[in-house]
PDB file of N, CA and C in Angstrom:
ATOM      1  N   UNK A   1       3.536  11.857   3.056  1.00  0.00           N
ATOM      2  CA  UNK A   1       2.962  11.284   1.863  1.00  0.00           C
ATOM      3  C   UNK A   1       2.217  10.012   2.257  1.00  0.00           C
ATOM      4  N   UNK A   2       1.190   9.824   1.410  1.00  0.00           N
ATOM      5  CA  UNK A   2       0.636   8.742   1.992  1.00  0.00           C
ATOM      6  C   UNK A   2      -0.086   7.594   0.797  1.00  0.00           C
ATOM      7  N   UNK A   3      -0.264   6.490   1.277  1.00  0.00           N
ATOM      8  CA  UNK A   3      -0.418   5.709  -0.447  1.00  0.00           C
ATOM      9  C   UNK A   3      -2.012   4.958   0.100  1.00  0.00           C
ATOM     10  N   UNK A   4      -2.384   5.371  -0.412  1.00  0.00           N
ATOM     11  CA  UNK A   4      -4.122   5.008  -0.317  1.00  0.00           C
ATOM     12  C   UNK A   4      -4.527   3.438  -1.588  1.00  0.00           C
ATOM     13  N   UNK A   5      -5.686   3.155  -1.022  1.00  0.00           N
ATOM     14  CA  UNK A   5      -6.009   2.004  -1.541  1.00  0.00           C
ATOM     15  C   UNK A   5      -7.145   2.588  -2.720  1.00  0.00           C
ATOM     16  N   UNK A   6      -6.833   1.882  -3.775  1.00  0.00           N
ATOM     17  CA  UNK A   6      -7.689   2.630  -5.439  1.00  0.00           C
ATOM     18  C   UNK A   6      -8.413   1.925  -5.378  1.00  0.00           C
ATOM     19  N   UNK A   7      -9.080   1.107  -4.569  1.00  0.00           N
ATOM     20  CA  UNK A   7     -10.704   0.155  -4.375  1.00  0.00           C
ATOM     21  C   UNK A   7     -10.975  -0.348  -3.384  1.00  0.00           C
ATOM     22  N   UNK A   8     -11.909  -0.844  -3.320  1.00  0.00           N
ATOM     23  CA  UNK A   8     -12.282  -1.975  -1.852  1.00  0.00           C
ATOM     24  C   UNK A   8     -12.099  -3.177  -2.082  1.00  0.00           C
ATOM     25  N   UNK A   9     -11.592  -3.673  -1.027  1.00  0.00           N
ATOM     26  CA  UNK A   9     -11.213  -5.271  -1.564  1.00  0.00           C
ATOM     27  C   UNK A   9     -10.461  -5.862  -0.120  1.00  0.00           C
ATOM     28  N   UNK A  10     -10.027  -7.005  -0.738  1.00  0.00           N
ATOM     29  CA  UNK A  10      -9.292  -7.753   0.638  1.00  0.00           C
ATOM     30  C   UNK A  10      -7.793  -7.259   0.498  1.00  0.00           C
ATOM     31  N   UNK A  11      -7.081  -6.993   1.920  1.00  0.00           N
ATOM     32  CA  UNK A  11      -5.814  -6.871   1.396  1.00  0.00           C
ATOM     33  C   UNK A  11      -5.302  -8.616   1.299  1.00  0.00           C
ATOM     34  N   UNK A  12      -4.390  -8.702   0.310  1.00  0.00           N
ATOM     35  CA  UNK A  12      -3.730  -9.973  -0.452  1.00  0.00           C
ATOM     36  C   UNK A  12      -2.595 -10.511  -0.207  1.00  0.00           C
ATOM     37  N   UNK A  13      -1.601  -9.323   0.082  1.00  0.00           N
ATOM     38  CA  UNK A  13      -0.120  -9.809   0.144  1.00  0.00           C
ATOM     39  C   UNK A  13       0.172  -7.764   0.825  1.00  0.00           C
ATOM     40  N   UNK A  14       1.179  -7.966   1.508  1.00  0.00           N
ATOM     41  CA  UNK A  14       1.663  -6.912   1.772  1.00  0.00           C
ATOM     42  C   UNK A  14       3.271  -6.884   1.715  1.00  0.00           C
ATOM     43  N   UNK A  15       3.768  -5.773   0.561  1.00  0.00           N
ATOM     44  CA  UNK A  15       5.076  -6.590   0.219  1.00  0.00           C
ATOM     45  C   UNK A  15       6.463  -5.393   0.615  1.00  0.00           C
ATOM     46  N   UNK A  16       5.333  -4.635   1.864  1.00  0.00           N
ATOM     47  CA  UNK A  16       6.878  -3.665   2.300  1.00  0.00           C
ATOM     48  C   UNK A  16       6.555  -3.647   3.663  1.00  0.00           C
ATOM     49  N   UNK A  17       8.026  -3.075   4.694  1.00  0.00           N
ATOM     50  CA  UNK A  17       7.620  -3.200   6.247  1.00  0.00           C
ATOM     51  C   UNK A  17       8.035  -1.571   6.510  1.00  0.00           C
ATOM     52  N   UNK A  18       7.631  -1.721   7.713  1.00  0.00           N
ATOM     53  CA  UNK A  18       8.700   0.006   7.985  1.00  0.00           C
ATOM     54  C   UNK A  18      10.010  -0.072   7.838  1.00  0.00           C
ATOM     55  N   UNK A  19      10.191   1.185   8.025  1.00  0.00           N
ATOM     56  CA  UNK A  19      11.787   1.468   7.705  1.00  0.00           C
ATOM     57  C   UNK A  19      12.389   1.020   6.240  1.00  0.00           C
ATOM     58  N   UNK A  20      11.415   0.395   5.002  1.00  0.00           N
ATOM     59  CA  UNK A  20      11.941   0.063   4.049  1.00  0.00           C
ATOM     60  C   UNK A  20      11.521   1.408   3.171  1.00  0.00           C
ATOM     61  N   UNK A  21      12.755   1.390   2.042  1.00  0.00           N
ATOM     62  CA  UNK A  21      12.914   3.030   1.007  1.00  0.00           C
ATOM     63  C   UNK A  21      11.800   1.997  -0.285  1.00  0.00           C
ATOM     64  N   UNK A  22      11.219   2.994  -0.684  1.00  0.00           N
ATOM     65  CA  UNK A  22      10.295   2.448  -1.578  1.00  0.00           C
ATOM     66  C   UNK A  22      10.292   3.925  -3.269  1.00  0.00           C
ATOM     67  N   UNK A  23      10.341   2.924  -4.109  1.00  0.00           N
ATOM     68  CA  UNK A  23      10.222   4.140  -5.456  1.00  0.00           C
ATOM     69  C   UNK A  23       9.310   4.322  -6.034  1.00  0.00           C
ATOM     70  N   UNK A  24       9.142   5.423  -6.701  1.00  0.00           N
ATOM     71  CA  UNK A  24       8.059   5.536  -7.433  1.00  0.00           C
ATOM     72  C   UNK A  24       7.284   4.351  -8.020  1.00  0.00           C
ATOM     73  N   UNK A  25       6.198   4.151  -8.395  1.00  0.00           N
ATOM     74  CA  UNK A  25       6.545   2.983  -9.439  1.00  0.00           C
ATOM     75  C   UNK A  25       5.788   1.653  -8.434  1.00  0.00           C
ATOM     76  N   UNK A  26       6.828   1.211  -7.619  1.00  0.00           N
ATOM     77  CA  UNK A  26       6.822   0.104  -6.817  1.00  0.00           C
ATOM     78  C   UNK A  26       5.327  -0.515  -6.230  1.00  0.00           C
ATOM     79  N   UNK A  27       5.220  -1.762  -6.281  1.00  0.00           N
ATOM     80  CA  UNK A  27       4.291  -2.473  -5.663  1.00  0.00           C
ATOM     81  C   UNK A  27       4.224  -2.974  -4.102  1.00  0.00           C
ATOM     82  N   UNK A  28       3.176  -1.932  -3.602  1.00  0.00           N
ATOM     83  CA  UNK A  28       3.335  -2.236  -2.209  1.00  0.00           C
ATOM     84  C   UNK A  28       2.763  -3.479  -1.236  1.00  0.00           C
ATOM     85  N   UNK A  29       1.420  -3.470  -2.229  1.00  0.00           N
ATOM     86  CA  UNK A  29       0.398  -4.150  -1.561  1.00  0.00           C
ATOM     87  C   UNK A  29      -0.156  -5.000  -2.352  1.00  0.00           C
ATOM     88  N   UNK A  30      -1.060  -5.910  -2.281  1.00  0.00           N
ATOM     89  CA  UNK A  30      -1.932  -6.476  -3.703  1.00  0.00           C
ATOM     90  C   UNK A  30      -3.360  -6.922  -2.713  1.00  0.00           C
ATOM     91  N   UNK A  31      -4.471  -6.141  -3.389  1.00  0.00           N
ATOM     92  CA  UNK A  31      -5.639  -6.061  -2.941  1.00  0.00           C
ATOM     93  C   UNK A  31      -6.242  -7.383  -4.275  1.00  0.00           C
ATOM     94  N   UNK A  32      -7.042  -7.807  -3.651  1.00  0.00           N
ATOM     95  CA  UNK A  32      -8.504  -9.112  -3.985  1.00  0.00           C
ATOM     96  C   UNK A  32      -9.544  -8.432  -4.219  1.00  0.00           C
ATOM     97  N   UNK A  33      -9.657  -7.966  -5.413  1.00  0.00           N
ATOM     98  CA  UNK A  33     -11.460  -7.579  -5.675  1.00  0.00           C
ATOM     99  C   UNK A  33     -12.429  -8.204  -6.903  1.00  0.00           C
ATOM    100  N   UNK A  34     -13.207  -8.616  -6.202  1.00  0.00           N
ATOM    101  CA  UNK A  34     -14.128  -9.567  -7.243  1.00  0.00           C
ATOM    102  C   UNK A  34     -13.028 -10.731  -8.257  1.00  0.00           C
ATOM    103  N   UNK A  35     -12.436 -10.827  -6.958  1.00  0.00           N
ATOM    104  CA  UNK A  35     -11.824 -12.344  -7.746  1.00  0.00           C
ATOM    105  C   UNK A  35     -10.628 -11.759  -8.941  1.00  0.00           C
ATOM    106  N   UNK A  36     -10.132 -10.652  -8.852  1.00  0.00           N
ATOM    107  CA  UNK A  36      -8.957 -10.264  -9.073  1.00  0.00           C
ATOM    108  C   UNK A  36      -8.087 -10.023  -8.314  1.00  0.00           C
ATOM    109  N   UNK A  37      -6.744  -9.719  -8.860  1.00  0.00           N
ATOM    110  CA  UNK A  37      -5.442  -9.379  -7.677  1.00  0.00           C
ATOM    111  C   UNK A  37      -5.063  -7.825  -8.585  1.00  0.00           C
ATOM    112  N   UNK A  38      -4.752  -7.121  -7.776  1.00  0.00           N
ATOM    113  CA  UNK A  38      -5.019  -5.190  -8.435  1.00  0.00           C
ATOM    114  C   UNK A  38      -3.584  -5.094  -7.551  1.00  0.00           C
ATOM    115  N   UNK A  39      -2.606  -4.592  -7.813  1.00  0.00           N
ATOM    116  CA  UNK A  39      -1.354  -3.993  -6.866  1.00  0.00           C
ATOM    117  C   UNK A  39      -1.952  -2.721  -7.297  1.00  0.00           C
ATOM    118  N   UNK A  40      -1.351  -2.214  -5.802  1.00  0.00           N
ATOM    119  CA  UNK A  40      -1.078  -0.611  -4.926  1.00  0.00           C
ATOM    120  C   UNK A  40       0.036  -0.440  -5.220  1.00  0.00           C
ATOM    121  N   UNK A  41       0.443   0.470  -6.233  1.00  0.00           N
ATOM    122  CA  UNK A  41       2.098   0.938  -6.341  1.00  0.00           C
ATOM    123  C   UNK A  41       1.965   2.317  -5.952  1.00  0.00           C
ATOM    124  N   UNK A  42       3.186   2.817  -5.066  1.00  0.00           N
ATOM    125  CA  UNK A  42       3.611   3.533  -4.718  1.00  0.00           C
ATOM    126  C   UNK A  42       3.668   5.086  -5.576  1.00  0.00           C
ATOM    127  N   UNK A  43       3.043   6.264  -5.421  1.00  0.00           N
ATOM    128  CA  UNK A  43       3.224   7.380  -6.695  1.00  0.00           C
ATOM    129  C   UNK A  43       4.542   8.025  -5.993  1.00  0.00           C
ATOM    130  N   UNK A  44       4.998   7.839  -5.207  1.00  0.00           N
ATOM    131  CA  UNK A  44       6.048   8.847  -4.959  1.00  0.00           C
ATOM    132  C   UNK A  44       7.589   7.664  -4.002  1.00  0.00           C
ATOM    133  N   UNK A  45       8.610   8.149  -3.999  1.00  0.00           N
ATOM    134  CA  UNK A  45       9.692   7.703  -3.495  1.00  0.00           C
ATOM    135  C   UNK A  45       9.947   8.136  -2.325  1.00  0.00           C
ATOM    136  N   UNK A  46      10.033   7.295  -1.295  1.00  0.00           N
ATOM    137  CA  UNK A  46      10.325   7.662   0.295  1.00  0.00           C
ATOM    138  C   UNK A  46      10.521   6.370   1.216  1.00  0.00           C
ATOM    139  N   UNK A  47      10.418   6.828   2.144  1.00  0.00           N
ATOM    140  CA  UNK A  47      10.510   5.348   3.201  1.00  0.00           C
ATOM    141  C   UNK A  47       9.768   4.848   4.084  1.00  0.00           C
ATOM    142  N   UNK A  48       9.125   3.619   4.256  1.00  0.00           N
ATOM    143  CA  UNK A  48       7.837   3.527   4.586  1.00  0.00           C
ATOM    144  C   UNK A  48       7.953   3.646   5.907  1.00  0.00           C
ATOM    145  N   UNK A  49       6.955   4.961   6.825  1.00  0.00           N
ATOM    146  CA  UNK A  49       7.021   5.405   8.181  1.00  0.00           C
ATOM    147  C   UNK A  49       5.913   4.401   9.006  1.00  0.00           C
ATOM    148  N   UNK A  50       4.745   3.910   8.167  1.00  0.00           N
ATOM    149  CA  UNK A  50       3.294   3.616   8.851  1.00  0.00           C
ATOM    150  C   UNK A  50       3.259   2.805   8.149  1.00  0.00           C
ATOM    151  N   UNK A  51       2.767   1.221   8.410  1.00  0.00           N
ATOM    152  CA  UNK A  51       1.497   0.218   7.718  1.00  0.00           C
ATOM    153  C   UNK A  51       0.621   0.709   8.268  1.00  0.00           C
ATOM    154  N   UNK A  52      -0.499   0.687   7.707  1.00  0.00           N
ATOM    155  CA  UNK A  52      -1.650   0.736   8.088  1.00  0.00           C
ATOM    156  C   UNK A  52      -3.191  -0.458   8.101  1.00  0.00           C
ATOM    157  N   UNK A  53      -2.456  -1.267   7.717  1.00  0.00           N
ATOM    158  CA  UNK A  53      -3.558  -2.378   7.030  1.00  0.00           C
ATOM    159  C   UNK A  53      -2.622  -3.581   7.666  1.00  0.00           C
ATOM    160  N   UNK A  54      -3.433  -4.523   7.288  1.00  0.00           N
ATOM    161  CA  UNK A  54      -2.952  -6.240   7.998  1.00  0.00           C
ATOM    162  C   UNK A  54      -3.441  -7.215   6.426  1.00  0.00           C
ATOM    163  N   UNK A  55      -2.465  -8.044   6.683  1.00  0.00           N
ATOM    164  CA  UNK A  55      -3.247  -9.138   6.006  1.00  0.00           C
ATOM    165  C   UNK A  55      -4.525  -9.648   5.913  1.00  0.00           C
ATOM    166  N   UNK A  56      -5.178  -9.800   4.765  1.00  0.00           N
ATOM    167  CA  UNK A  56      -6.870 -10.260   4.897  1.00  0.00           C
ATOM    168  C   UNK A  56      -7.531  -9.161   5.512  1.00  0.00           C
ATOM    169  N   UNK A  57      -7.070  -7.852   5.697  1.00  0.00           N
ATOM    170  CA  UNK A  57      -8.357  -6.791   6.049  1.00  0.00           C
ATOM    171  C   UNK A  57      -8.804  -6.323   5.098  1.00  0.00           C
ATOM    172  N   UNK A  58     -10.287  -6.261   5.036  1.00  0.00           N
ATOM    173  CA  UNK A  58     -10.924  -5.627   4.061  1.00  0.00           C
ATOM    174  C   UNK A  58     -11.101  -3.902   4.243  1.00  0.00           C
ATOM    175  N   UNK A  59     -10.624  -3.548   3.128  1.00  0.00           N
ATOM    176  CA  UNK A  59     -10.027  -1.984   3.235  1.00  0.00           C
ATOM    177  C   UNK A  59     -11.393  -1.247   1.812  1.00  0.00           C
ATOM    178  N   UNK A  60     -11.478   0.157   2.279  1.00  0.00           N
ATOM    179  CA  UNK A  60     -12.341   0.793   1.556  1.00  0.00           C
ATOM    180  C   UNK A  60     -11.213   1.242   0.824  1.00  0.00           C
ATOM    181  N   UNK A  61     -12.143   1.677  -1.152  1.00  0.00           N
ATOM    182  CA  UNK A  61     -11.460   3.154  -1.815  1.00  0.00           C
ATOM    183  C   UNK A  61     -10.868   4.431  -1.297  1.00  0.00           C
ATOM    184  N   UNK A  62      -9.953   4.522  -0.981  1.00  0.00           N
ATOM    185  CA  UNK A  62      -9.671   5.631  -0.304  1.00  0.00           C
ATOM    186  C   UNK A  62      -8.539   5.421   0.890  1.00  0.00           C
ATOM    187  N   UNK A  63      -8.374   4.109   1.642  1.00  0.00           N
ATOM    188  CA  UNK A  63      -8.263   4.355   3.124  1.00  0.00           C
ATOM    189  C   UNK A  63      -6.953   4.534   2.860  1.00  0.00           C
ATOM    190  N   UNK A  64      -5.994   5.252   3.746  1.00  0.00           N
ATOM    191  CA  UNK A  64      -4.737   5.129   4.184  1.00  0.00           C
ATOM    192  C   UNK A  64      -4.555   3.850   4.217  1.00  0.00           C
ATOM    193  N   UNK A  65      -3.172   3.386   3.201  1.00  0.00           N
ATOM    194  CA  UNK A  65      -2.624   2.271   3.523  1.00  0.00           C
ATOM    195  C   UNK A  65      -1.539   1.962   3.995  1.00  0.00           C
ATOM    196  N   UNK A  66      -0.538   2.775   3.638  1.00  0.00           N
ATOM    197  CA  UNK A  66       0.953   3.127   4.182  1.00  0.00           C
ATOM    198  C   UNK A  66       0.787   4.465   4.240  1.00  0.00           C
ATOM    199  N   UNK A  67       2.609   5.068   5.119  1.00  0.00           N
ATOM    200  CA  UNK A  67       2.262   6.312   5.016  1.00  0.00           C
ATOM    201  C   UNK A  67       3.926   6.473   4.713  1.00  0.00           C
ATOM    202  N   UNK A  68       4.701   6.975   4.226  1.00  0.00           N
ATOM    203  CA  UNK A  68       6.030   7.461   3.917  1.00  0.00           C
ATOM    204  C   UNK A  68       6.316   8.697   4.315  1.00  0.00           C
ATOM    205  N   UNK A  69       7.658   9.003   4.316  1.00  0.00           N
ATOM    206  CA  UNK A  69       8.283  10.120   4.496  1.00  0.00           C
ATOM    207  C   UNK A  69       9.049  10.046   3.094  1.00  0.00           C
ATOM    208  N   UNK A  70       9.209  11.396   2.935  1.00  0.00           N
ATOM    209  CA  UNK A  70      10.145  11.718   2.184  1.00  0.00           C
ATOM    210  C   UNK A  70      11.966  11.223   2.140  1.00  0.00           C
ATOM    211  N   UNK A  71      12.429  11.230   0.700  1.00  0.00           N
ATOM    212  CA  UNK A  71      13.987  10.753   0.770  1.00  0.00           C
ATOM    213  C   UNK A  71      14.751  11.862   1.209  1.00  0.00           C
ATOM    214  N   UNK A  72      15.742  11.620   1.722  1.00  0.00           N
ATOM    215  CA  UNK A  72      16.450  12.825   2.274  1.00  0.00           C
ATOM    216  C   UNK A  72      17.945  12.705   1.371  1.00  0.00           C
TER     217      UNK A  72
END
């Protein structure tokens, strides 16, 4: 599963690491666009396998941002 970024923007705050269980719902990330703050919440429940992004990188609509596994 994987949690993609819903705009382009700066990443802002990144508020999960690996190995952390994350829920539906949840706020992962918080992207900067045009002088707003937009959170990335999570659509599905699992545990975060991949960051993919850094602080202050500017990320496209679309990109892989985390990537999860499923709860077991």
């Amino acid at each position: 599963m994987k949690i993609l970024s819903n705009m382009s923007g700066l990443i802002n705050n990144i508020l999960v690491a690996e190995g952390e269980a994350v829920k539906s719902g949840d706020v992962v990330a918080v992207i900067e666009s045009m002088k707003m703050l937009i959170d990335i919440k999570s659509e599905d429940a699992g545990t975060v396998t991949k960051v993919s992004c850094q602080l202050e990188e500017f990320v496209q609509e679309g990109q892989v941002l985390f990537e999860l596994s499923k709860p077991s």
